[in-house]
Protein backbone atom coordinates (compact mmCIF):
# COMPACT_ATOMS: atom_id res chain seq x y z
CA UNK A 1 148.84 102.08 111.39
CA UNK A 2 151.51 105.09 112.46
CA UNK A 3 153.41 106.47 109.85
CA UNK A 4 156.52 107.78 111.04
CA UNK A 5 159.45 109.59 109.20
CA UNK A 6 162.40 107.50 109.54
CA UNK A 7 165.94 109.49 110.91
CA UNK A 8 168.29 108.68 113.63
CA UNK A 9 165.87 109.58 116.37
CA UNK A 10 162.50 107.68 115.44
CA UNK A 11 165.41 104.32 114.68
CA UNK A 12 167.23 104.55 118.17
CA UNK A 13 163.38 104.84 119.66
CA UNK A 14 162.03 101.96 117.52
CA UNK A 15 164.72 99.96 118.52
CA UNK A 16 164.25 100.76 122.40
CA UNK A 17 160.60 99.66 122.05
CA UNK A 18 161.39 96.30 119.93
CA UNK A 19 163.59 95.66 122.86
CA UNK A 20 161.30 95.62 125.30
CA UNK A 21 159.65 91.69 123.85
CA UNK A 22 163.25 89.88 124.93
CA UNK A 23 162.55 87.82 127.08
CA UNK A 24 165.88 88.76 129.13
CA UNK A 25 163.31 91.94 130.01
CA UNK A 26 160.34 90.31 132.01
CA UNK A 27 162.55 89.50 135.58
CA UNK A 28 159.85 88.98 137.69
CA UNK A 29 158.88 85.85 135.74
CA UNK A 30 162.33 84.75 136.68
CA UNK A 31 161.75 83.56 140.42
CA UNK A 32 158.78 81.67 139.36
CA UNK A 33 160.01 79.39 136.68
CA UNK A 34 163.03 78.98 139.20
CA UNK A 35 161.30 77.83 141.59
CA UNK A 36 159.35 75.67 139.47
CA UNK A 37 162.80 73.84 137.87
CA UNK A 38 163.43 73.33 141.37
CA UNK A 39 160.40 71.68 142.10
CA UNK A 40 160.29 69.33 139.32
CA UNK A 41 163.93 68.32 140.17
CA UNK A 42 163.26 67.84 143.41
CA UNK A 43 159.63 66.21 143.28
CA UNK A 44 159.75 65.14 139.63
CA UNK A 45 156.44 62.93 138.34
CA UNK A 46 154.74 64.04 141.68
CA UNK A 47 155.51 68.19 140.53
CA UNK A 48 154.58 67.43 137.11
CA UNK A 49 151.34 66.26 137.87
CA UNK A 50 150.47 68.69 140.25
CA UNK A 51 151.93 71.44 137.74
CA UNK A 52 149.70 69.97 134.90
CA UNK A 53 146.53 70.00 137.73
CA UNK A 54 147.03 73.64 138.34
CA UNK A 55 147.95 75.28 135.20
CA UNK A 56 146.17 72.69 132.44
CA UNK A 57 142.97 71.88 134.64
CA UNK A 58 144.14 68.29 133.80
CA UNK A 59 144.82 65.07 136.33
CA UNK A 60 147.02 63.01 134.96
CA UNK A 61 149.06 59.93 136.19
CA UNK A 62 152.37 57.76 135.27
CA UNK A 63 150.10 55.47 133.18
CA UNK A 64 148.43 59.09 131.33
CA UNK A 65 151.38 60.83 130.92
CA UNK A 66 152.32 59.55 127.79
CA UNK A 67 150.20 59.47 124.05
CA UNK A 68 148.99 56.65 123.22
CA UNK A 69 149.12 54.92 119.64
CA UNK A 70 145.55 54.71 119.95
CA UNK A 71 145.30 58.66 120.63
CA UNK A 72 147.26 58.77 117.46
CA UNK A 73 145.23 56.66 115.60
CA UNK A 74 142.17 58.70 116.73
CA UNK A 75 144.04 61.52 116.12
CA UNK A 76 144.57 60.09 112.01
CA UNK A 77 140.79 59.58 112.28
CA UNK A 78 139.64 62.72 113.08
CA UNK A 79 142.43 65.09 110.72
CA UNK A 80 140.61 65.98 107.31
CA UNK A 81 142.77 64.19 104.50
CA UNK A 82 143.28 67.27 102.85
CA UNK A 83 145.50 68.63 105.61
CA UNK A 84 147.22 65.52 105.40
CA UNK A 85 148.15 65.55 102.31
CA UNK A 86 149.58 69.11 102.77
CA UNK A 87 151.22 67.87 106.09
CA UNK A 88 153.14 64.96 103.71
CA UNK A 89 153.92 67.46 101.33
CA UNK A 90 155.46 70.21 103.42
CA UNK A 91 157.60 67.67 104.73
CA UNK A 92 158.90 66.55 101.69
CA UNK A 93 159.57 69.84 100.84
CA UNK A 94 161.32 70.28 104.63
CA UNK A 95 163.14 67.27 104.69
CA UNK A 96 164.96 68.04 100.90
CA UNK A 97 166.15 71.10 102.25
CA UNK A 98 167.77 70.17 105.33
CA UNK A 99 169.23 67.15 103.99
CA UNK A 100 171.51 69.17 101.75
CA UNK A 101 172.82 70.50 105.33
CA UNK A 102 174.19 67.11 105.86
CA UNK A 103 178.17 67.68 106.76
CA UNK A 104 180.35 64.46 106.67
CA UNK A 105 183.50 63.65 109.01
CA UNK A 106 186.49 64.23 107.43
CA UNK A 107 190.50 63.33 107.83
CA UNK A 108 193.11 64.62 106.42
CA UNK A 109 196.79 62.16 106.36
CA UNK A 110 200.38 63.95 106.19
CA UNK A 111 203.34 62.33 104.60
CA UNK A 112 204.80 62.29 108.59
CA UNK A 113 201.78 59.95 109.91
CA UNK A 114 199.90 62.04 111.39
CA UNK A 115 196.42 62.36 111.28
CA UNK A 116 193.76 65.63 111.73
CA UNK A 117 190.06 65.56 111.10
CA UNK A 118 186.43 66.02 112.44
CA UNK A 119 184.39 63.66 113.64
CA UNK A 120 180.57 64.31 113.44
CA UNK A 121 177.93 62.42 115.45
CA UNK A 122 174.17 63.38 116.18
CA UNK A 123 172.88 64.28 119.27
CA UNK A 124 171.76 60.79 121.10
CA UNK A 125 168.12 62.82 122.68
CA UNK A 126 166.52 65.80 121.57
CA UNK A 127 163.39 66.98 123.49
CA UNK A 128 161.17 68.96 121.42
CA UNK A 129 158.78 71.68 123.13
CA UNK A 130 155.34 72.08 120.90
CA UNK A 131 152.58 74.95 122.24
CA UNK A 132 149.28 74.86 122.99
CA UNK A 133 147.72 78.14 123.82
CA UNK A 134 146.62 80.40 121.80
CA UNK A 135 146.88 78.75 118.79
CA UNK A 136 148.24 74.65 117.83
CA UNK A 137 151.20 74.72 115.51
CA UNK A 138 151.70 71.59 113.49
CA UNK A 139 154.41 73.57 111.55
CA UNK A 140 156.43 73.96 114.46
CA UNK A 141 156.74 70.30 115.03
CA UNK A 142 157.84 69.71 111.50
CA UNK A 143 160.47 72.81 111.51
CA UNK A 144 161.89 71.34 114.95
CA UNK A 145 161.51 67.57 113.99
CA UNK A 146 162.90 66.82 110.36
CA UNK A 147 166.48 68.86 110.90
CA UNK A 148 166.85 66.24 114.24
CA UNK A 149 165.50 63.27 112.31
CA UNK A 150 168.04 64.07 109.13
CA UNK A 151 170.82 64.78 111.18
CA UNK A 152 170.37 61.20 112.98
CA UNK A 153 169.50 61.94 116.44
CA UNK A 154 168.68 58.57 117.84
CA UNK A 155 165.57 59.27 120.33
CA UNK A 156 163.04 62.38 119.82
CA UNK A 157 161.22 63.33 122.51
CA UNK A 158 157.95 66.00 122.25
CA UNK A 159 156.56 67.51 125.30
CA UNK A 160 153.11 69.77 125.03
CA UNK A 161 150.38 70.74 127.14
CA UNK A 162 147.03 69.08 126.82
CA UNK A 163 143.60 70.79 126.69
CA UNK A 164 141.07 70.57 129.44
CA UNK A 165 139.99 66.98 128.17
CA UNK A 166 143.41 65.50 128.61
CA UNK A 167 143.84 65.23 125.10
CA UNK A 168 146.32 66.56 122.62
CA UNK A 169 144.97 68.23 119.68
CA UNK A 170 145.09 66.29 116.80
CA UNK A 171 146.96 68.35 113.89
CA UNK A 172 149.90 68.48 116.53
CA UNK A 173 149.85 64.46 116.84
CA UNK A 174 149.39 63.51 113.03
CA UNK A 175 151.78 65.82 112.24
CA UNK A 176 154.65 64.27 115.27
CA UNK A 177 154.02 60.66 113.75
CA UNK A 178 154.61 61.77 110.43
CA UNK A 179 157.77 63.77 111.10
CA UNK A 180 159.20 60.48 112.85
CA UNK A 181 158.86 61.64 117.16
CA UNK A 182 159.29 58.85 119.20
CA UNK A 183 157.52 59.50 122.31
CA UNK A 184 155.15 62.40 123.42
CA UNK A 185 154.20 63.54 126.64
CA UNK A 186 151.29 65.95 128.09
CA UNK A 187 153.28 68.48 129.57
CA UNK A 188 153.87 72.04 129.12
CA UNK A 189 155.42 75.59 130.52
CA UNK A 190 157.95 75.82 132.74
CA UNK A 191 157.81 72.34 134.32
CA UNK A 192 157.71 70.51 130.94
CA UNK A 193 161.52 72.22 130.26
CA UNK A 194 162.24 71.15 133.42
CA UNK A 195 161.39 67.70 133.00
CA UNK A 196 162.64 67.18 129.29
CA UNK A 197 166.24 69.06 131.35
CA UNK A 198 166.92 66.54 134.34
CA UNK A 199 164.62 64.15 133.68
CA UNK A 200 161.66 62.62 136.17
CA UNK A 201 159.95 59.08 136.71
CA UNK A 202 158.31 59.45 133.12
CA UNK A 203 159.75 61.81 130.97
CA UNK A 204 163.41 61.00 130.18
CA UNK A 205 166.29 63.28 130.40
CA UNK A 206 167.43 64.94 126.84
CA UNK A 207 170.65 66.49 125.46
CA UNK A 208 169.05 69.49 123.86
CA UNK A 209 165.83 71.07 124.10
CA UNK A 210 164.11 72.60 121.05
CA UNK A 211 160.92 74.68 120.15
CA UNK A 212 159.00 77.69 120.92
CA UNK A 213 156.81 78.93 123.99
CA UNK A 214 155.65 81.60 125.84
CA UNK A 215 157.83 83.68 128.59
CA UNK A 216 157.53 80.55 131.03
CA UNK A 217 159.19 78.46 128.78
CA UNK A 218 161.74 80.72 126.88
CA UNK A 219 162.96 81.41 130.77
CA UNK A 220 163.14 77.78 131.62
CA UNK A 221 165.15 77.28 128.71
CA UNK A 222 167.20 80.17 129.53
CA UNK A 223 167.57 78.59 132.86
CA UNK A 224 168.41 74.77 132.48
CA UNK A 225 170.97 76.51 129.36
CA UNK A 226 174.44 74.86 130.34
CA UNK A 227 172.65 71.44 131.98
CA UNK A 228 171.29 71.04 128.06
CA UNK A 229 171.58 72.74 125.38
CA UNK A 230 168.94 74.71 124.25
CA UNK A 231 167.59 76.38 120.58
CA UNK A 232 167.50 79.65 121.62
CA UNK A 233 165.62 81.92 123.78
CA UNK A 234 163.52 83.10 121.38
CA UNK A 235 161.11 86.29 122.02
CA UNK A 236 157.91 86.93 119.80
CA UNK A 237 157.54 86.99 115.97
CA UNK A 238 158.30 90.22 113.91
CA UNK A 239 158.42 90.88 110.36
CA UNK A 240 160.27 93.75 108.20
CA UNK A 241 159.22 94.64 104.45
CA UNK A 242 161.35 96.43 102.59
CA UNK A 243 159.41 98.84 99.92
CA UNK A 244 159.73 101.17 97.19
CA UNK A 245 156.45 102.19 94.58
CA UNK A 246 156.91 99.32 92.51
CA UNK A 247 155.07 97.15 95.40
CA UNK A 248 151.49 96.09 95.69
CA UNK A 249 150.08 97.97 98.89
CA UNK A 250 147.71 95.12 99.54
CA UNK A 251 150.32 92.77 99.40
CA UNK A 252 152.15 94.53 102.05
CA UNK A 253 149.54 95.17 103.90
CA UNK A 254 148.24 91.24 104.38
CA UNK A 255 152.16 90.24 104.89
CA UNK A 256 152.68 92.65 107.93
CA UNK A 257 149.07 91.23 109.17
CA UNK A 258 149.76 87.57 109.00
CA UNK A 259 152.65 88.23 111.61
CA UNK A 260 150.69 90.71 113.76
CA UNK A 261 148.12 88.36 114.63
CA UNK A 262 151.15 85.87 116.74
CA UNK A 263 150.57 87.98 120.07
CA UNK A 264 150.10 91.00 120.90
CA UNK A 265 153.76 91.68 121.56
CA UNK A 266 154.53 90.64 117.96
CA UNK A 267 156.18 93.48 115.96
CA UNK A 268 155.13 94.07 112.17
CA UNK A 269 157.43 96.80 110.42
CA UNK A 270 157.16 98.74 107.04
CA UNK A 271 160.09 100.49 105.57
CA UNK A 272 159.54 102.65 102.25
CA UNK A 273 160.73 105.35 100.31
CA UNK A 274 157.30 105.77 98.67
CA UNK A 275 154.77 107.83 100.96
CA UNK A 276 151.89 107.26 98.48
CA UNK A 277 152.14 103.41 99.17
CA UNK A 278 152.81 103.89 102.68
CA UNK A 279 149.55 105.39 102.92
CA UNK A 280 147.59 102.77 100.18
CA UNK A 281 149.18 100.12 103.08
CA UNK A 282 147.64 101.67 105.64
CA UNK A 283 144.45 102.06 104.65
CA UNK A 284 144.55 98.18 103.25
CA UNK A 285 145.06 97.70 106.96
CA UNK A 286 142.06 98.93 107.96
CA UNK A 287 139.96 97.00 105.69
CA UNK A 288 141.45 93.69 106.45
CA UNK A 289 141.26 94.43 110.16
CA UNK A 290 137.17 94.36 109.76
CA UNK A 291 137.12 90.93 108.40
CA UNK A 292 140.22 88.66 110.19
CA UNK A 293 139.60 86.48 113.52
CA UNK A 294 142.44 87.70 115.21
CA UNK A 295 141.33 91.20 115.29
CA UNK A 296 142.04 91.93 118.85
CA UNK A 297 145.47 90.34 118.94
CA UNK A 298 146.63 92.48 115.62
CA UNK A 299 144.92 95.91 117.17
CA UNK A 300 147.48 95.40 120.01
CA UNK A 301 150.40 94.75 118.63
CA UNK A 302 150.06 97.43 115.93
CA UNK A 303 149.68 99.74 118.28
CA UNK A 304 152.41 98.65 120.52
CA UNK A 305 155.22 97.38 117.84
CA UNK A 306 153.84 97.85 114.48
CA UNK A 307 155.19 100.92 112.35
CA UNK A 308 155.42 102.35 108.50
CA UNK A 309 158.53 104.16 109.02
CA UNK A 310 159.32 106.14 105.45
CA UNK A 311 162.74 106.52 104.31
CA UNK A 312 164.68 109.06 102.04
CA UNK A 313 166.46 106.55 100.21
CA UNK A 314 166.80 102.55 99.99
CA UNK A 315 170.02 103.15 101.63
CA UNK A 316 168.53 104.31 104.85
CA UNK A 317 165.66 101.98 104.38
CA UNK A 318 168.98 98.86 104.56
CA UNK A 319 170.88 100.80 106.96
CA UNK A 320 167.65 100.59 109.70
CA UNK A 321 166.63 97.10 108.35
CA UNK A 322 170.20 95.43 109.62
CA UNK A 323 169.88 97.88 112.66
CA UNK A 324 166.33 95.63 113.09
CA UNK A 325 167.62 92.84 112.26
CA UNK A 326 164.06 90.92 111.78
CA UNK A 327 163.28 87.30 112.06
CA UNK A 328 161.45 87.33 108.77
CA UNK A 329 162.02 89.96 105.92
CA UNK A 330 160.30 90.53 102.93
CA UNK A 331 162.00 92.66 100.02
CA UNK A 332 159.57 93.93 97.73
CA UNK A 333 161.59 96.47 95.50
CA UNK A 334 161.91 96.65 91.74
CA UNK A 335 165.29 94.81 92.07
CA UNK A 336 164.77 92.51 95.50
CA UNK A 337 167.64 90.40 94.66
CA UNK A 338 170.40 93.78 94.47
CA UNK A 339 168.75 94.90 97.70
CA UNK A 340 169.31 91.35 99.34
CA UNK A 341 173.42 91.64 98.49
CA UNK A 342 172.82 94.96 100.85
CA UNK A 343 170.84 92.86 103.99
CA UNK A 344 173.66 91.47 106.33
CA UNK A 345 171.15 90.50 109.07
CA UNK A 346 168.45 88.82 108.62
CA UNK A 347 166.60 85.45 109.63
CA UNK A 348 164.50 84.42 106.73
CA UNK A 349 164.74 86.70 103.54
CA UNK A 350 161.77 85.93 100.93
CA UNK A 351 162.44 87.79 97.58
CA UNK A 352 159.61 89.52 95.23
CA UNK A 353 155.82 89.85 95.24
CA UNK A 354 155.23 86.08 95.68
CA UNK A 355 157.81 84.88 98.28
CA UNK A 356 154.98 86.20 101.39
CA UNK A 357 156.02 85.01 105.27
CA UNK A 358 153.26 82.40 105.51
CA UNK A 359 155.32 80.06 102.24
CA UNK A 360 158.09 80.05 104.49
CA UNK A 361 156.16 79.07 107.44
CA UNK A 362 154.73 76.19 106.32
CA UNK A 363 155.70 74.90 103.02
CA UNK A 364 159.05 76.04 101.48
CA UNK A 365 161.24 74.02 103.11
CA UNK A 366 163.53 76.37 104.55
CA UNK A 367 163.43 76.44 108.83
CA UNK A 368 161.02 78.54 110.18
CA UNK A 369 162.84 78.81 113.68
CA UNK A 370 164.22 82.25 113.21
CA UNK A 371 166.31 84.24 115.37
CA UNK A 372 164.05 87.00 116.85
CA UNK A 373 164.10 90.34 118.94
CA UNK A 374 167.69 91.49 116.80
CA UNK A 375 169.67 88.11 117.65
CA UNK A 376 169.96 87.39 113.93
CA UNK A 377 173.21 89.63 113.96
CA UNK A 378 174.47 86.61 115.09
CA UNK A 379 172.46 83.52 115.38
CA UNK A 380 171.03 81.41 111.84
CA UNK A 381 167.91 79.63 111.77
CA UNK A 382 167.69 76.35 113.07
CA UNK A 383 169.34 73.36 111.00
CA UNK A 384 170.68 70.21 110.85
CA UNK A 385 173.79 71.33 112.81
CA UNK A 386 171.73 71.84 115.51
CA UNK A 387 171.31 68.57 116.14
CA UNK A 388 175.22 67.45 115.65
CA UNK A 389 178.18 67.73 117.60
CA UNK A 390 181.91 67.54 116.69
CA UNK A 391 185.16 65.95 117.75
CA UNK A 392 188.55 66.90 116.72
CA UNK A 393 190.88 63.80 115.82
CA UNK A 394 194.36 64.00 116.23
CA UNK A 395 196.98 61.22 115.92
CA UNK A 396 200.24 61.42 115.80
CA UNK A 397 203.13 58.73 115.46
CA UNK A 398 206.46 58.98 117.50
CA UNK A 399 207.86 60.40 114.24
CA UNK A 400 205.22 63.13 113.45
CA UNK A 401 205.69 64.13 117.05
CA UNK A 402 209.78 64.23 117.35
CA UNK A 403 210.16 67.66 115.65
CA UNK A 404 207.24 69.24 116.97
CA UNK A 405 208.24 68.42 120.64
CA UNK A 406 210.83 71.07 121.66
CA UNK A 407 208.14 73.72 120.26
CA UNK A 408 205.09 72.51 122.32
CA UNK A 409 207.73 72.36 125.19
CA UNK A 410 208.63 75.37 124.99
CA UNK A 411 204.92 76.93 124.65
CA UNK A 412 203.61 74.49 127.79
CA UNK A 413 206.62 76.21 130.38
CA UNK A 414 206.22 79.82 129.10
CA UNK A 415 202.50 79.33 130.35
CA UNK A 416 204.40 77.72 134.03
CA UNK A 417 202.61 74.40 133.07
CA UNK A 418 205.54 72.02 133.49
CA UNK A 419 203.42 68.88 133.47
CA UNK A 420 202.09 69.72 130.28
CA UNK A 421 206.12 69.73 128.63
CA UNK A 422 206.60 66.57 131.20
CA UNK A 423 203.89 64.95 128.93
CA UNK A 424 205.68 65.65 125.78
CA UNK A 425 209.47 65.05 127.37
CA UNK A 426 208.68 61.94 128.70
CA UNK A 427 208.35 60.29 125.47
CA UNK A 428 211.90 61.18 123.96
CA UNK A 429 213.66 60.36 127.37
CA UNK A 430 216.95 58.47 126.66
C-alpha cells in the first residue's frame, strides 16, 4: 500500500481522487436510468417485468412479484440458527439505540391564549431498497428497517433483486421478517426506485425511499428526489484511521481491509505520525491479502483509493481527517477520546483498539447508513428522524391576536402583499 507524505499538495490531490466515486460524477449513467423511470411510469408492471427479464435473467409475473410467507418460511428453514440468534441479537442491540431517538410533540400555552408547538407524525410508507450483487446484506435491512419501525411508519415496503432462480436469498428474508417489513418484492436497479417512486400495478407507491445500491440506483434516487424523499445518494464505502505508535499495526491493517473489500471504488485511508507503523501496516497488508476471498476487489481499490498518508503532527493528521470527512473513522491514538473533541466531521467514530468498523456494522447498535464521499460535513447517519415529519401548531384567540395585528400588517404591505394585511384587518373591522 502507497505511503505518501502528507502536505497541502498530496491532501488537495487525495481529495480530487476521493471525488471521483460521487455518484454526481458518472453522467453517462444518467440518460439510462432516465429513461428507465420513464419507462416504468409509463408501462409500470409490464416495464418491471421486462426490466427484471433483462437485467436478473428472471420471468416473473403479478402473481410472482411478491415473497411469499412460504418463501419465508423456507427461507427460516434453510438459515443456520446460529445466525439467527445473532440476527435477534443485533437487533436488540439496534432497536435500543434508536429508540432513545424517539422525539415527542410538544406545546407550549401563553398567559394570552395562544398556543405554539410541534407536531410529530411518522412517515405513512417507507420503501426500503436491499442489494443483491456482489454480496447479500442482511445488516442493511436491519440498519434501514428498525429506525422506520421505531419511529412508527405504518407500511414498510422492501424491494430487491432476485437471483437467477427467482428466489431471494435467504439471510436477506429472515432477517426482513424479523425487523418487522411488511411486504417484499423481487425487484431491483433502476426500475425497482422507480416503482417503489410512482408506484405500478404491484408495487405500491411510498413516501420515502431508503437503502443502498449501486450507480443505477443511487441515480434513480437522485432522480425521483423531490417526487419522494430519498436517504441520500450515497457513493461507495471508505474508512479513515487515525494513528500514532501507540497502535497495533495489524489492527490497522485488517480495519482498512474489511472496508476495501466493498468495491473496488471503495477508499481505505491511513493517517499517522509514526512512519515505523506506517510501514509494520503495510506489510500486514500484504500478508492478509494472500489469505482473504476478496482479494481482487481489495487489490483495486488500494490501488485506486487506498493511501498511508504520514503526518508531522496529530494536528495535521485532524486537520486532513475533517478535510476527508469519512463515513467511518477509527481513532487509534494513546488518547482517542481528546482526539475525538478535535473530529468535527465524521459519520461513525469508533474509539480505541477494540471499537473496529465491522462492530458498528453489524452489532453495536448505532446506524450503519453513513454519509459517504465527504457529505458528512453536513449530513448524520440515518435515524429515527428519518422516518418523521413535523408540523408547526399555531393558535391564536382574538385576544392573543389584537396586539400583534398592526405589526404583521405592517410587515405583509412593506412586502406589497395587501391580501396578506386584508387577512389580518378583516378580523378587527368595526
Amino acid at each position: 500500500m502507497r505511503i505518501v507524505r502528507l502536505n497541502e499538495e498530496t491532501k488537495r490531490d487525495i481529495l480530487e481522487n476521493l471525488l471521483k466515486r460521487s455518484p454526481n460524477q458518472y453522467e453517462e449513467y444518467t440518460k439510462r436510468v432516465a429513461d428507465i423511470i420513464e419507462n416504468i411510469r409509463s408501462g409500470r408492471d409490464a416495464a418491471l417485468f421486462d426490466y427484471t427479464a433483462r437485467f436478473d435473467g428472471v420471468t416473473l409475473t403479478a402473481d410472482t412479484i411478491r415473497v411469499t410467507k412460504e418463501e419465508i418460511e423456507e427461507a427460516y428453514a434453510k438459515v443456520p440458527p446460529e445466525l439467527l440468534d445473532v440476527i435477534r441479537r443485533a437487533i436488540v442491540n439496534i432497536r435500543e439505540f434508536h429508540e432513545k431517538q424517539r422525539r415527542n410533540s410538544w406545546f407550549d400555552t401563553r398567559p394570552d391564549g395562544s398556543i405554539l408547538g410541534q407536531r410529530i407524525t411518522p412517515l405513512s410508507r417507507v420503501g426500503v431498497y436491499v442489494p443483491g450483487g456482489k454480496a447479500a446484506y442482511p445488516s442493511s435491512v436491519l440498519m434501514n428497517v428498525i429506525p422506520a419501525r421505531v419511529a412508527g411508519v405504518e407500511r414498510i415496503v422492501m424491494t430487491t433483486p432476485p437471483g437467477r432462480d427467482g428466489r431471494v436469498y435467504e439471510g436477506t428474508l429472515v432477517a426482513a421478517a424479523e425487523a418487522g417489513v411488511d411486504e417484499i418484492y423481487k425487484a431491483g436497479g433502476a426500475q425497482a426506485v422507480a416503482a417503489l417512486a410512482f408506484g405500478t400495478e404491484s408495487i405500491p407507491k411510498v413516501d420515502k425511499i431508503v437503502g443502498p445500491g449501486n450507480i443505477y440506483v443511487a441515480l434513480a434516487k437522485k432522480a425521483v428526489y423531490g417526487y419522494v424523499s430519498i436517504d441520500s445518494v450515497a457513493g461507495p464505502s471508505e474508512i479513515l484511521v487515525l494513528a500514532d505508535e501507540t497502535a497495533n499495526p495489524r489492527y490497522v491493517a485488517a480495519d482498512l481491509l474489511s472496508q476495501a473489500e466493498h468495491d473496488e471504488l471503495a477508499s481505505a485511508i491511513l493517517i499517522t505520525t509514526s512512519g515505523e507503523l506506517a510501514q509494520k501496516v503495510s506489510e500486514q497488508i500484504d500478508g492478509f491479502l494472500q489469505t482473504l476471498t476478496r482479494k481482487d476487489i481489495i487489490e483495486k481499490s488500494l490501488a485506486n483509493y487506498g493511501y498511508i498518508l504520514l503526518a508531522d503532527t496529530m494536528e495535521q493528521a485532524v486537520d486532513a481527517a475533517n478535510e476527508i470527512a469519512s463515513e467511518h473513522l477509527e481513532i487509534l491514538t494513546a488518547d482517542p477520546f481528546a482526539v475525538m473533541t478535535k473530529i468535527r466531521n465524521a459519520g461513525a467514530l469508533f474509539l480505541g483498539s477494540y471499537s473496529s468498523e465491522p462492530l458498528g456494522d453489524y452489532f453495536a447498535g448505532p446506524n450503519h447508513v453513513l454519509p459517504t464521499n465527504g457529505t458528512a460535513r453536513f449530513f448524520s447517519p440515518l435515524g429515527v428522524d428519518d422516518f418523521i415529519k413535523k408540523s408547526s401548531v399555531i393558535a391564536y384567540t382574538r385576544e392573543a391576536l389584537e396586539p400583534a395585528a398592526p405589526d404583521i400588517i405592517r410587515f405583509a404591505n412593506a412586502e406589497g402583499l395587501s391580501a396578506h394585511a386584508n387577512s389580518i384587518a378583516v378580523r378587527f373591522e368595526s
